[in-house]
PDB file of N, CA and C in Angstrom:
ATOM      1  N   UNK A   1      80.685  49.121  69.949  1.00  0.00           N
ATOM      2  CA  UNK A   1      80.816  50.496  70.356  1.00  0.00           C
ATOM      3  C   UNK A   1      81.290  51.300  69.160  1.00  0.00           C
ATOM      4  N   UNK A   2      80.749  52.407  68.950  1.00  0.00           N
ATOM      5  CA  UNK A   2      81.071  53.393  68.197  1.00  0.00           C
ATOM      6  C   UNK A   2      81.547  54.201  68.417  1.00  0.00           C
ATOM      7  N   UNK A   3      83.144  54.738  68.188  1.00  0.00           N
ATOM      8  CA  UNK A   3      83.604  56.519  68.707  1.00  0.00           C
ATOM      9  C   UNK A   3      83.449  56.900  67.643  1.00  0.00           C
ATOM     10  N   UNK A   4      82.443  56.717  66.126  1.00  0.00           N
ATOM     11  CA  UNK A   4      83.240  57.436  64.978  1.00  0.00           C
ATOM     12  C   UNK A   4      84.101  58.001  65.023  1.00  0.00           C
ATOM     13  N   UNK A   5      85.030  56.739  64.749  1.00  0.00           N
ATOM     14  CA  UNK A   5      86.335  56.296  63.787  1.00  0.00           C
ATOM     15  C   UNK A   5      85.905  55.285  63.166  1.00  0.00           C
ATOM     16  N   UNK A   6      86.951  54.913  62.063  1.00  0.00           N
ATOM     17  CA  UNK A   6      87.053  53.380  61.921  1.00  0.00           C
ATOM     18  C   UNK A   6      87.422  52.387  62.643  1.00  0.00           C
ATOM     19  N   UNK A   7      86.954  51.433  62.683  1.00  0.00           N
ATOM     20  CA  UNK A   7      87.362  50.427  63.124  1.00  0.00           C
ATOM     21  C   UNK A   7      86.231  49.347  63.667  1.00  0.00           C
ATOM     22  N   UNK A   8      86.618  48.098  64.359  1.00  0.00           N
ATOM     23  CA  UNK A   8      85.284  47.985  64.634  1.00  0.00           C
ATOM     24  C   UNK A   8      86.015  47.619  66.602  1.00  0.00           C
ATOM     25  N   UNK A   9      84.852  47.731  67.337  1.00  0.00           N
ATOM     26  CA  UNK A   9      85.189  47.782  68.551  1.00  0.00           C
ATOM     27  C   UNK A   9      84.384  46.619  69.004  1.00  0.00           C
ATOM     28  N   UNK A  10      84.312  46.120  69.987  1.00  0.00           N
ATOM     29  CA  UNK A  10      83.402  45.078  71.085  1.00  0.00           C
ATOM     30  C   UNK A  10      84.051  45.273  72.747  1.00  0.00           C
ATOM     31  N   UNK A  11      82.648  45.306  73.298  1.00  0.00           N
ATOM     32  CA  UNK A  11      82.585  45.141  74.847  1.00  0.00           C
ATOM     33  C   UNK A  11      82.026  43.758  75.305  1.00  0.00           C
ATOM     34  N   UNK A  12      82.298  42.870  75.954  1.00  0.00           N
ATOM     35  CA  UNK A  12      81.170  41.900  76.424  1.00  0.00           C
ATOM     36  C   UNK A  12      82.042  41.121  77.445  1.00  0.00           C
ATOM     37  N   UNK A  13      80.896  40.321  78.373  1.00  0.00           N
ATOM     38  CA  UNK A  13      80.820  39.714  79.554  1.00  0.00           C
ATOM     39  C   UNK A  13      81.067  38.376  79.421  1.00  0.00           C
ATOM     40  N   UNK A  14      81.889  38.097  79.872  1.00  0.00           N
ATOM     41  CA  UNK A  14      82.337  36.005  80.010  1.00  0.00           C
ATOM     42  C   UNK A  14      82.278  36.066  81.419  1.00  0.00           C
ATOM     43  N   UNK A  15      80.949  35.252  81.587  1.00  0.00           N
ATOM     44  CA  UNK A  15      80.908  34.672  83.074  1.00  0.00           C
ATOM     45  C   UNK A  15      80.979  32.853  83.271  1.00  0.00           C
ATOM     46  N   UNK A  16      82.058  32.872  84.027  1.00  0.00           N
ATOM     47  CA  UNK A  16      82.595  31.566  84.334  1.00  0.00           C
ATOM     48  C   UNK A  16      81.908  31.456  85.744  1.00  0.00           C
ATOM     49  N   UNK A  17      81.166  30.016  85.577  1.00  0.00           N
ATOM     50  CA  UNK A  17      81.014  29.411  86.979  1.00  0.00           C
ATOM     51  C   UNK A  17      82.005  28.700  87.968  1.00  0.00           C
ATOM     52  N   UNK A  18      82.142  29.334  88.989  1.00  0.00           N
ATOM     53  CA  UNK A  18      83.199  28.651  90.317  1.00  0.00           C
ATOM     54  C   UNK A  18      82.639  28.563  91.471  1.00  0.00           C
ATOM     55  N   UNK A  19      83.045  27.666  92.258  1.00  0.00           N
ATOM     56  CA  UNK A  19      82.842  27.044  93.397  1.00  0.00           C
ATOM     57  C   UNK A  19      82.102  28.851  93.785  1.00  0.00           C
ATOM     58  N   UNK A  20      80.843  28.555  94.335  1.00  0.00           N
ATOM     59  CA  UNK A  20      79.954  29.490  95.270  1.00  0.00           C
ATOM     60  C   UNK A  20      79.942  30.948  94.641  1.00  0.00           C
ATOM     61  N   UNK A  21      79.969  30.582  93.395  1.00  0.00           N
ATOM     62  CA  UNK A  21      79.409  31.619  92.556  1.00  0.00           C
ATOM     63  C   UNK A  21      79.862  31.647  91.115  1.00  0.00           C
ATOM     64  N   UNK A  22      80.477  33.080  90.425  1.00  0.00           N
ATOM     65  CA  UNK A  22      80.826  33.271  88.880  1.00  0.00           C
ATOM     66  C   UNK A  22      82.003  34.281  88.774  1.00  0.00           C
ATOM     67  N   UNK A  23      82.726  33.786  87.855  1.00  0.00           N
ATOM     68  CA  UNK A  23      83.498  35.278  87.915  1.00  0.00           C
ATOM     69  C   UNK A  23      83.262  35.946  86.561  1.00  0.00           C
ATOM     70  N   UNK A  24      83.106  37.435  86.828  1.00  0.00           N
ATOM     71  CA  UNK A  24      83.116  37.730  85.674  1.00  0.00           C
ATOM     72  C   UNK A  24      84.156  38.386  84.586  1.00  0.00           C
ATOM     73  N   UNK A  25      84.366  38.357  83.802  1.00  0.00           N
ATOM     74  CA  UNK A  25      85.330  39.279  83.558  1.00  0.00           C
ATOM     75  C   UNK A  25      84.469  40.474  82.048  1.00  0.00           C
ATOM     76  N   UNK A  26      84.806  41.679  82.440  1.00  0.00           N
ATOM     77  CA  UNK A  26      84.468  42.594  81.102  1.00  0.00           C
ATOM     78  C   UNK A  26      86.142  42.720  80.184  1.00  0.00           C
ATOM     79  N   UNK A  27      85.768  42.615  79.414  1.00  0.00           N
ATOM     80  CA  UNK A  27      86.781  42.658  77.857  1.00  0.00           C
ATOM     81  C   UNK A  27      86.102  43.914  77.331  1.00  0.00           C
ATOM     82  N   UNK A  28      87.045  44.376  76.278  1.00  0.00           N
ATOM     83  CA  UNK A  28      87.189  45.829  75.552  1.00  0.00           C
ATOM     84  C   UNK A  28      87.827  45.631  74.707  1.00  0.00           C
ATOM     85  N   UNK A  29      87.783  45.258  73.349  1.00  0.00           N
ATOM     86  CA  UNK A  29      88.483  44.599  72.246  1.00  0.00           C
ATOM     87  C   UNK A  29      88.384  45.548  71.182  1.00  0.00           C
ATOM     88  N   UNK A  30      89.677  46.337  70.431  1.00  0.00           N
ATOM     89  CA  UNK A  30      89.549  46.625  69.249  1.00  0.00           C
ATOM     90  C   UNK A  30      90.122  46.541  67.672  1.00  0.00           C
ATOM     91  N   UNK A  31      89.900  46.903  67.051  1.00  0.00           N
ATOM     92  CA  UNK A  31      90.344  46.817  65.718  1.00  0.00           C
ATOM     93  C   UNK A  31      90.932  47.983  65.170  1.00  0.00           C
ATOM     94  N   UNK A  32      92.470  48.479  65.332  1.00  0.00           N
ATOM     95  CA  UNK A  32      92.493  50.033  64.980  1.00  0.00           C
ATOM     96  C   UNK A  32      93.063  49.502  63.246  1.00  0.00           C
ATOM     97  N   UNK A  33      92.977  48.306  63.166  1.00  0.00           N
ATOM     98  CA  UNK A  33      93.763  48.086  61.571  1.00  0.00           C
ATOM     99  C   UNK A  33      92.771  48.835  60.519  1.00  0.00           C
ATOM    100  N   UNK A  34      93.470  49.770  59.817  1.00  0.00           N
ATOM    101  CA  UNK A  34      92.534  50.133  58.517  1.00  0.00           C
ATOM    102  C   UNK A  34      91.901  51.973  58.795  1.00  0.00           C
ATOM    103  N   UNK A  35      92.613  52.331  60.168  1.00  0.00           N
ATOM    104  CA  UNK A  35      92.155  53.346  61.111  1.00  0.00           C
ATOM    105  C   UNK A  35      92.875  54.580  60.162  1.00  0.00           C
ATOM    106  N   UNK A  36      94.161  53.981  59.485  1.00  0.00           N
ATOM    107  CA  UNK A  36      95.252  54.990  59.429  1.00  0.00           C
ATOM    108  C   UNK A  36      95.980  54.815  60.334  1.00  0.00           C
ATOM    109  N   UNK A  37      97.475  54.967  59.894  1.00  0.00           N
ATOM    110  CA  UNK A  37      98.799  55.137  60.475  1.00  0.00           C
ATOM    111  C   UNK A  37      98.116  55.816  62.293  1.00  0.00           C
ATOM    112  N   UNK A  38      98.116  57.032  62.046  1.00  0.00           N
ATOM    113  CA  UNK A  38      97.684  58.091  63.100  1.00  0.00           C
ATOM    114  C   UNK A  38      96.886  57.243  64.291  1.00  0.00           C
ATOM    115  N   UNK A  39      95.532  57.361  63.828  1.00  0.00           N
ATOM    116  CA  UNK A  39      94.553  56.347  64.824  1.00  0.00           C
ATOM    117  C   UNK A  39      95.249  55.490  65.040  1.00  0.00           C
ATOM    118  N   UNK A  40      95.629  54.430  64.689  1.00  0.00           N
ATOM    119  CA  UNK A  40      96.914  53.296  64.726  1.00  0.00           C
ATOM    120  C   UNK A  40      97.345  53.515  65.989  1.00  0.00           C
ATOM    121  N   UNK A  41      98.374  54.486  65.465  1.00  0.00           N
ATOM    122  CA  UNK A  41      99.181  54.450  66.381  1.00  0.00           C
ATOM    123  C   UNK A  41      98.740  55.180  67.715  1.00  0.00           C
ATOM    124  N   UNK A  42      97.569  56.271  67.761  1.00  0.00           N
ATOM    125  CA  UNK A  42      97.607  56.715  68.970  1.00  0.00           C
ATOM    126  C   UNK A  42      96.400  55.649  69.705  1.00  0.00           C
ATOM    127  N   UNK A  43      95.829  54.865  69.190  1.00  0.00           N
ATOM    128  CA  UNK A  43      95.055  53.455  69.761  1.00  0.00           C
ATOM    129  C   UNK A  43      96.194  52.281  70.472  1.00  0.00           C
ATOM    130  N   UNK A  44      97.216  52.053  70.261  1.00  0.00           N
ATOM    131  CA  UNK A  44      98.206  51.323  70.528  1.00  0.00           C
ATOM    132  C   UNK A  44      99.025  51.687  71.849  1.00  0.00           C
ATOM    133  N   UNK A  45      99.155  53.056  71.487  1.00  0.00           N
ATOM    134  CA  UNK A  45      99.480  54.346  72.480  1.00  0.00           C
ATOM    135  C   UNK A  45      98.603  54.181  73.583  1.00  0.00           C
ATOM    136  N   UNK A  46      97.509  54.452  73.749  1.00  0.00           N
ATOM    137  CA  UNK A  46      96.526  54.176  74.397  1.00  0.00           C
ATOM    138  C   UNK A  46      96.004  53.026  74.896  1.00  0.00           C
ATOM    139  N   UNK A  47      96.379  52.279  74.529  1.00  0.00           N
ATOM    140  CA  UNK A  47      96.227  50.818  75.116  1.00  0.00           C
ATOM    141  C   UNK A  47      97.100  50.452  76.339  1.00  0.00           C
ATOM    142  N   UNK A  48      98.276  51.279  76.460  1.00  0.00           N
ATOM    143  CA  UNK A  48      98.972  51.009  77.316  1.00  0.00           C
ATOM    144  C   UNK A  48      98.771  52.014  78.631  1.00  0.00           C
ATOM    145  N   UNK A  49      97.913  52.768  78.783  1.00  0.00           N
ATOM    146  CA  UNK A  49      97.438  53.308  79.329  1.00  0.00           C
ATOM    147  C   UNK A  49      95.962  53.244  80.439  1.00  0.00           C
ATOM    148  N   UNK A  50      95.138  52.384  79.002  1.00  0.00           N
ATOM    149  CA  UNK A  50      93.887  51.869  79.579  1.00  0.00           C
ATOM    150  C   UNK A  50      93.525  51.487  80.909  1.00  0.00           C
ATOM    151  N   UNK A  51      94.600  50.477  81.243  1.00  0.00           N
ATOM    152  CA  UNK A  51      94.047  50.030  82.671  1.00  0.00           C
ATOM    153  C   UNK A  51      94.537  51.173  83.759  1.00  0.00           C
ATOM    154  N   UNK A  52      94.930  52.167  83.571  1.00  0.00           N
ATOM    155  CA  UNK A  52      95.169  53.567  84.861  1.00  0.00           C
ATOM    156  C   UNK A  52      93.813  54.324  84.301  1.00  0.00           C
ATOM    157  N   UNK A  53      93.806  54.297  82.960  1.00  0.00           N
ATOM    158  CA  UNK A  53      92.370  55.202  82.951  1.00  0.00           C
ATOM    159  C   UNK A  53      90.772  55.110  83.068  1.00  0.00           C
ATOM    160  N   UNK A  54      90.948  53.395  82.957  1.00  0.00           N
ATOM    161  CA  UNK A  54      89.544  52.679  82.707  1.00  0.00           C
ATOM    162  C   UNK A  54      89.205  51.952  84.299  1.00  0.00           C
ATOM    163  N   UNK A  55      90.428  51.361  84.682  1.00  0.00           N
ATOM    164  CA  UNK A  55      90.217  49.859  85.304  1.00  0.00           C
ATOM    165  C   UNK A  55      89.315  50.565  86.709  1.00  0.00           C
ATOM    166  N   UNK A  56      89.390  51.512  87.194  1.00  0.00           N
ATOM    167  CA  UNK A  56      87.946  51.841  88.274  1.00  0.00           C
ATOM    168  C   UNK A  56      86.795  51.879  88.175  1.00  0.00           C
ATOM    169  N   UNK A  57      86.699  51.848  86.543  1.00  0.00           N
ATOM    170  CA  UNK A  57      85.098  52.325  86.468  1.00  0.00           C
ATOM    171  C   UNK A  57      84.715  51.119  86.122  1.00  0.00           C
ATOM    172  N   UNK A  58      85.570  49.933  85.569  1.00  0.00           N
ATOM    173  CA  UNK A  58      85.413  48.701  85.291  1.00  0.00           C
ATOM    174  C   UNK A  58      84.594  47.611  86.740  1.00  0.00           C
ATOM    175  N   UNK A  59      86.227  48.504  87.667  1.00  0.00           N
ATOM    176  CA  UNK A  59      85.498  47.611  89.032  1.00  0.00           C
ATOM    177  C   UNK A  59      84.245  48.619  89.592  1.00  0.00           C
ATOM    178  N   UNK A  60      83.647  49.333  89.164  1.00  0.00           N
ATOM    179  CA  UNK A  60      82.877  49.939  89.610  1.00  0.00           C
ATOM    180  C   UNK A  60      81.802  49.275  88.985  1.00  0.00           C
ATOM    181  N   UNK A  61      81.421  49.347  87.301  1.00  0.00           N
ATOM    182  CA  UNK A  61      80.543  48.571  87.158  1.00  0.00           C
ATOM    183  C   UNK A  61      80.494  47.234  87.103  1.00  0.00           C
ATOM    184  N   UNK A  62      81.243  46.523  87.607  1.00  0.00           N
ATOM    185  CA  UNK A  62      81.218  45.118  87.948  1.00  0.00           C
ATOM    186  C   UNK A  62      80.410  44.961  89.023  1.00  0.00           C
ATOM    187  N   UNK A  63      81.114  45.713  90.445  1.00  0.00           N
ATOM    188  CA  UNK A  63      80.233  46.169  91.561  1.00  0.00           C
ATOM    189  C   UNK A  63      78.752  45.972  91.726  1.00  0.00           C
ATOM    190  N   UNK A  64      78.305  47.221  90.755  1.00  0.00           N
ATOM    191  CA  UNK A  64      76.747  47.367  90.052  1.00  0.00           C
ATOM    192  C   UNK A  64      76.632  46.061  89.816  1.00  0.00           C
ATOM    193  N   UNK A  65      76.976  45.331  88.973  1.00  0.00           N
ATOM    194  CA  UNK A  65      76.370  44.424  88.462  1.00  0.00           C
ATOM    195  C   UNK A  65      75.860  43.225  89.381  1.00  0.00           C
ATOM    196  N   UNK A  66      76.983  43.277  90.227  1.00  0.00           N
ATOM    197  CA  UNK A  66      77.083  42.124  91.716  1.00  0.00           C
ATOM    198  C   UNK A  66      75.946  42.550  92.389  1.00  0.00           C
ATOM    199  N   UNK A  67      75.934  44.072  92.864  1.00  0.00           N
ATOM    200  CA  UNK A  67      74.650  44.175  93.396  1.00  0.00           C
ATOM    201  C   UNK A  67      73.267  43.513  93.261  1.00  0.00           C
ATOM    202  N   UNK A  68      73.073  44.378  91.425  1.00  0.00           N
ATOM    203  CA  UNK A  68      71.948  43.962  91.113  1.00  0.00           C
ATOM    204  C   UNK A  68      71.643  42.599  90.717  1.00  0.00           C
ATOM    205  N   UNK A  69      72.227  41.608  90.396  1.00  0.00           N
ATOM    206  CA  UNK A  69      72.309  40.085  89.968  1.00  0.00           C
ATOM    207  C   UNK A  69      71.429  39.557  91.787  1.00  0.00           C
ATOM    208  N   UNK A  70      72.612  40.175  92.876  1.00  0.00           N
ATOM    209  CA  UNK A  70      72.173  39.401  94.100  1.00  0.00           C
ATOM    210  C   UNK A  70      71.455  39.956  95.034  1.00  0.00           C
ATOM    211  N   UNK A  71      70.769  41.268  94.303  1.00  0.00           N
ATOM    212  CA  UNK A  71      68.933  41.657  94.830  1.00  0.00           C
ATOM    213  C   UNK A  71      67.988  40.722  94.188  1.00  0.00           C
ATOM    214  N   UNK A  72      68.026  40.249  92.628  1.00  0.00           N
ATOM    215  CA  UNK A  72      67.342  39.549  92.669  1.00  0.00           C
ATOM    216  C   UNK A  72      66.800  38.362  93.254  1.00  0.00           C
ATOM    217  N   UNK A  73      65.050  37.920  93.020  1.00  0.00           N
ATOM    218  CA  UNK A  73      64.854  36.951  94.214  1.00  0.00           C
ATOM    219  C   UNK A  73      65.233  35.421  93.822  1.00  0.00           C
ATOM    220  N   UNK A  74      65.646  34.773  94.937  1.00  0.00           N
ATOM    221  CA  UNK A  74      66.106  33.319  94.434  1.00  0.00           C
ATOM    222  C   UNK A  74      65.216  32.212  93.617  1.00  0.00           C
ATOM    223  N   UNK A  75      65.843  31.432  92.545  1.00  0.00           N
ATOM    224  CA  UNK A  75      65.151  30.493  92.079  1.00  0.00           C
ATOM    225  C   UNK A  75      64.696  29.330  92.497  1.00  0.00           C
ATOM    226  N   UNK A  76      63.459  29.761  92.792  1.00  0.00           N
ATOM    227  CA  UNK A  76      63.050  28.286  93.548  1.00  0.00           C
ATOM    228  C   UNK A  76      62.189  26.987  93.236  1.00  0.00           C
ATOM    229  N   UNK A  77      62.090  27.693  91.424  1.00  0.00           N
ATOM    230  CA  UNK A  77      61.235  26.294  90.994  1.00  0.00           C
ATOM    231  C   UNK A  77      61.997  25.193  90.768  1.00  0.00           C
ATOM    232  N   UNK A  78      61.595  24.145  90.922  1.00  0.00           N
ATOM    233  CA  UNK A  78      62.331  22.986  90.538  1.00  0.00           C
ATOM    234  C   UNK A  78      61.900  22.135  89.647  1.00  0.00           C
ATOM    235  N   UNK A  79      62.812  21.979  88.932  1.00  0.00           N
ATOM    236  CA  UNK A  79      63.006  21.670  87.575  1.00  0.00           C
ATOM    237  C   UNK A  79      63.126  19.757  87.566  1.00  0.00           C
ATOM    238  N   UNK A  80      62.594  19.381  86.850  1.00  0.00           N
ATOM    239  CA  UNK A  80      62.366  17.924  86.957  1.00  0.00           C
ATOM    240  C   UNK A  80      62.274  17.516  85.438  1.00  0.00           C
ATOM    241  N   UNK A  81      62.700  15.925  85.137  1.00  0.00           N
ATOM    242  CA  UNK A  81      62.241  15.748  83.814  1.00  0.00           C
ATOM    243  C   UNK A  81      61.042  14.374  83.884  1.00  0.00           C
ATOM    244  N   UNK A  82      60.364  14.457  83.113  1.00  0.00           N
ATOM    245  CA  UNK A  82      59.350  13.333  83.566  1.00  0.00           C
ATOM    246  C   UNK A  82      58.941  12.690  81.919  1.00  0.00           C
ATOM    247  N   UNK A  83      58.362  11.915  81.872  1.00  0.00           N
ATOM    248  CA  UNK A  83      58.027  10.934  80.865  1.00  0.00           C
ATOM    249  C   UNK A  83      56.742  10.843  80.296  1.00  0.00           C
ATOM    250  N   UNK A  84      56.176  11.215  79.389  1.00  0.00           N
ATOM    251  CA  UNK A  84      54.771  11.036  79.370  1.00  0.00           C
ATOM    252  C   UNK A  84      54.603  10.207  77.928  1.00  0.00           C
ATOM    253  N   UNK A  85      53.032  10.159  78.218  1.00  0.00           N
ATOM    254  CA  UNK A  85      52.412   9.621  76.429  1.00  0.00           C
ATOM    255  C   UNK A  85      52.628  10.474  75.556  1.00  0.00           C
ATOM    256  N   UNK A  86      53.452   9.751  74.584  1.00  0.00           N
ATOM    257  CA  UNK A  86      52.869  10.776  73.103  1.00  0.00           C
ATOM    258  C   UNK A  86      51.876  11.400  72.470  1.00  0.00           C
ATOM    259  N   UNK A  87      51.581  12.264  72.103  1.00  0.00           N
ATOM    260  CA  UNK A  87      50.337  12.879  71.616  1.00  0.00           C
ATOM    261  C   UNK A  87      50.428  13.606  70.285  1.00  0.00           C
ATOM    262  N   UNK A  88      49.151  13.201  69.552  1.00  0.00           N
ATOM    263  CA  UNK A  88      49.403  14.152  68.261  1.00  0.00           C
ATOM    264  C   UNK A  88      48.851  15.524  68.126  1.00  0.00           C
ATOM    265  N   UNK A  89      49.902  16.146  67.053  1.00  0.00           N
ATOM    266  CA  UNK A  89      49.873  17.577  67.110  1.00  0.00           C
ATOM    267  C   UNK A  89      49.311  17.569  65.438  1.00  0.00           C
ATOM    268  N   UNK A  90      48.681  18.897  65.476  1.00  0.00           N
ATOM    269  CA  UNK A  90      48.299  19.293  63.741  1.00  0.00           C
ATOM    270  C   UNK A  90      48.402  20.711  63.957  1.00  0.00           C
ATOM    271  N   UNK A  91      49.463  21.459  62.787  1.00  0.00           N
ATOM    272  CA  UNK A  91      49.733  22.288  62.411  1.00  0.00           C
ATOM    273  C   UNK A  91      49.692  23.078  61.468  1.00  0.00           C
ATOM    274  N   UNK A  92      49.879  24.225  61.036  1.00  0.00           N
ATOM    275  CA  UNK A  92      49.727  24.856  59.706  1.00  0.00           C
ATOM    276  C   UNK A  92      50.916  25.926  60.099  1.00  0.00           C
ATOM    277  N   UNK A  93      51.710  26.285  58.699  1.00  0.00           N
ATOM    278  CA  UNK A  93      52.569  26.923  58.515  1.00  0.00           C
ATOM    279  C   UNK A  93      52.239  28.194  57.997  1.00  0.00           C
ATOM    280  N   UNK A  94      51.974  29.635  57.856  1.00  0.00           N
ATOM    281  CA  UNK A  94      52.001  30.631  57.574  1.00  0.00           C
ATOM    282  C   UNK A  94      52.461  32.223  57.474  1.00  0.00           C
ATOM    283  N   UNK A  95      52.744  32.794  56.884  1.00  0.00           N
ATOM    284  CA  UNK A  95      53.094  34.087  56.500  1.00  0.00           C
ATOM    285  C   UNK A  95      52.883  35.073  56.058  1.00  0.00           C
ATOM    286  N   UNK A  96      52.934  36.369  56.717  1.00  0.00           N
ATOM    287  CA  UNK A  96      51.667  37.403  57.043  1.00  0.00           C
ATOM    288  C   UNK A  96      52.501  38.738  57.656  1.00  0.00           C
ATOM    289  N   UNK A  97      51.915  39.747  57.024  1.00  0.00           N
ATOM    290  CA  UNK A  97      52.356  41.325  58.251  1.00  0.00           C
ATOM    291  C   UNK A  97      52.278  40.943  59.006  1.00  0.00           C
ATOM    292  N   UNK A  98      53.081  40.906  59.925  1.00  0.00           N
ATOM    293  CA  UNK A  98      52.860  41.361  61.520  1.00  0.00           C
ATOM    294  C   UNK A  98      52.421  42.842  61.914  1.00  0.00           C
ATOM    295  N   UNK A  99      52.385  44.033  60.921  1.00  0.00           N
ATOM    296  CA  UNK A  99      52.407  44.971  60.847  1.00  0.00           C
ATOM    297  C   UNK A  99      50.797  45.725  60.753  1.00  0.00           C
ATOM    298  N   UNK A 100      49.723  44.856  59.888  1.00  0.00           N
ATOM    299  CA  UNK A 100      48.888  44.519  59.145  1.00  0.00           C
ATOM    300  C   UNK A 100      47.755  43.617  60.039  1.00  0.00           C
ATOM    301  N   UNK A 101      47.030  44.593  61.017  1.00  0.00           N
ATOM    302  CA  UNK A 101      46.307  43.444  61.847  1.00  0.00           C
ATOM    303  C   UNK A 101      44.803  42.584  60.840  1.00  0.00           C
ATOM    304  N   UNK A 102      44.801  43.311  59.766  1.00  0.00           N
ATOM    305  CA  UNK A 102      43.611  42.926  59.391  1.00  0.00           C
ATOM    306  C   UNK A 102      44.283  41.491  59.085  1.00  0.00           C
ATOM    307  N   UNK A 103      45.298  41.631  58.220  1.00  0.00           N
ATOM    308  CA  UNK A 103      46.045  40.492  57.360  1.00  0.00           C
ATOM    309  C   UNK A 103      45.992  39.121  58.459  1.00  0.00           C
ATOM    310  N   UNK A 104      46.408  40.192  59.771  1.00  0.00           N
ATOM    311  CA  UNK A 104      47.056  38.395  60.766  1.00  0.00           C
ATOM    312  C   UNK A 104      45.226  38.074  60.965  1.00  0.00           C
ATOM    313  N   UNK A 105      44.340  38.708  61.142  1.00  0.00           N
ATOM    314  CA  UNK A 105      42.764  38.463  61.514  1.00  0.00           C
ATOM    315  C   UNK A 105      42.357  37.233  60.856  1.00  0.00           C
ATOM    316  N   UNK A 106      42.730  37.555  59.507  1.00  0.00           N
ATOM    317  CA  UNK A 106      42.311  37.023  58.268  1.00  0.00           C
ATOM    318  C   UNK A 106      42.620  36.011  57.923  1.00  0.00           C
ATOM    319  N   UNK A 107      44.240  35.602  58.128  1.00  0.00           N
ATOM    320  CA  UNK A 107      44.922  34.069  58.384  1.00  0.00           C
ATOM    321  C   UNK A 107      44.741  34.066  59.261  1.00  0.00           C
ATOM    322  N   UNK A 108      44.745  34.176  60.275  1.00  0.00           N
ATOM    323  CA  UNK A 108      44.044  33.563  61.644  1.00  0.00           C
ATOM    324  C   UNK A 108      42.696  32.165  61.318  1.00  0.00           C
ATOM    325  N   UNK A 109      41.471  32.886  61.278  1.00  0.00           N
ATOM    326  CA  UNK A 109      40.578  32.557  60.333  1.00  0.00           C
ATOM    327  C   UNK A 109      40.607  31.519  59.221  1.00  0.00           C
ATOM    328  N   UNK A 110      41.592  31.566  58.409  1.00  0.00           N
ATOM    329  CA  UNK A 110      42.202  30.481  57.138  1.00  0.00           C
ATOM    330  C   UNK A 110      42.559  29.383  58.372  1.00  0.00           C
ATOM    331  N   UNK A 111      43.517  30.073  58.906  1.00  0.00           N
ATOM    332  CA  UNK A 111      43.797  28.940  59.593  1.00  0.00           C
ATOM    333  C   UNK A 111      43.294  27.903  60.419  1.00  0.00           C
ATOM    334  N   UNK A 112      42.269  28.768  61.651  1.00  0.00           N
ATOM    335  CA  UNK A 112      41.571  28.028  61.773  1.00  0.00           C
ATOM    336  C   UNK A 112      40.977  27.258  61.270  1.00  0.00           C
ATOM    337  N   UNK A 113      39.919  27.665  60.513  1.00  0.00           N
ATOM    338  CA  UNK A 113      38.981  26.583  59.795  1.00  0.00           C
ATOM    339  C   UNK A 113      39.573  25.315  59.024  1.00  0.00           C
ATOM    340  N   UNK A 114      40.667  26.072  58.402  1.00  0.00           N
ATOM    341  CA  UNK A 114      41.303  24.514  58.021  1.00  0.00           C
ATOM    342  C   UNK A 114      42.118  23.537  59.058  1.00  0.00           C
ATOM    343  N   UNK A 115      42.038  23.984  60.340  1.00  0.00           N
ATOM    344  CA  UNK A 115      42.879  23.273  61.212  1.00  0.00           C
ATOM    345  C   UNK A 115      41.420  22.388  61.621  1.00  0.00           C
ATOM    346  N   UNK A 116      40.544  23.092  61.819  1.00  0.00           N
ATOM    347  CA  UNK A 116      38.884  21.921  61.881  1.00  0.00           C
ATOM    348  C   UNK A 116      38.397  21.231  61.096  1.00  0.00           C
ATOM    349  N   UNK A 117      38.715  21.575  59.760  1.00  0.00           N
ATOM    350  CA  UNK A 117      38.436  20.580  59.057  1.00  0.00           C
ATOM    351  C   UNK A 117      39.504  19.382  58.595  1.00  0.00           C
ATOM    352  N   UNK A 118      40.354  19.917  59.317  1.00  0.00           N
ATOM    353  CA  UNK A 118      41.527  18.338  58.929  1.00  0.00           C
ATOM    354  C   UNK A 118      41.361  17.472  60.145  1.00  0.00           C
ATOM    355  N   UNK A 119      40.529  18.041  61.619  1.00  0.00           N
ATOM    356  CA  UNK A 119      39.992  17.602  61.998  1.00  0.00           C
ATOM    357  C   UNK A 119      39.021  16.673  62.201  1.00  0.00           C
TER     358      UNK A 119
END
């Protein structure tokens, strides 16, 4: 997060799995070192404040988030591991614009043909 100031800031999500679901928690982490005395100190100041000024909108978008996580539809493929024959692979390594469709056309092409003839 950026307020231009200094410093550097982070927001992010640690979701722990528990019995019949996750909990989440949001964090708000900053760095006022290097801010100046001032910022310093009125970031420190402010920290003790945070949870009367923040902590509703926190459980608010947590809320949101609960919602939308448990509209989505359930996972129902099932996942298995199984065993098979080995098989051989032949490859080629290359590098190219992605930007540049003629370029990827063109190794495309290289590539192919030499992937048939090692064939």
């Amino acid at each position: 997060m950026d307020f231009g100031n200094p410093g550097q800031y982070y927001a992010s999500y640690i979701l722990t799995p528990v019995d019949g679901g996750t909990n989440v928690t949001w964090t708000y982490d900053g760095d006022v070192g290097g801010t100046g005395l001032a910022n310093a100190s009125i970031g420190k100041l402010f920290h003790l404040f945070i949870e009367s000024m923040l902590g509703g909108m926190y459980e608010s978008g947590l809320t949101d988030l609960k919602a939308v996580v448990e509209a989505k539809p359930v996972f129902t493929v099932k996942i298995t591991e199984e065993i098979i024959s080995p098989i051989s692979y032949v490859g080629l390594s290359s590098t190219m614009s992605t930007t540049d469709m003629n370029a990827v056309s063109n190794q495309m092409g290289k590539s192919y043909g030499e992937l048939m003839t090692a064939l």
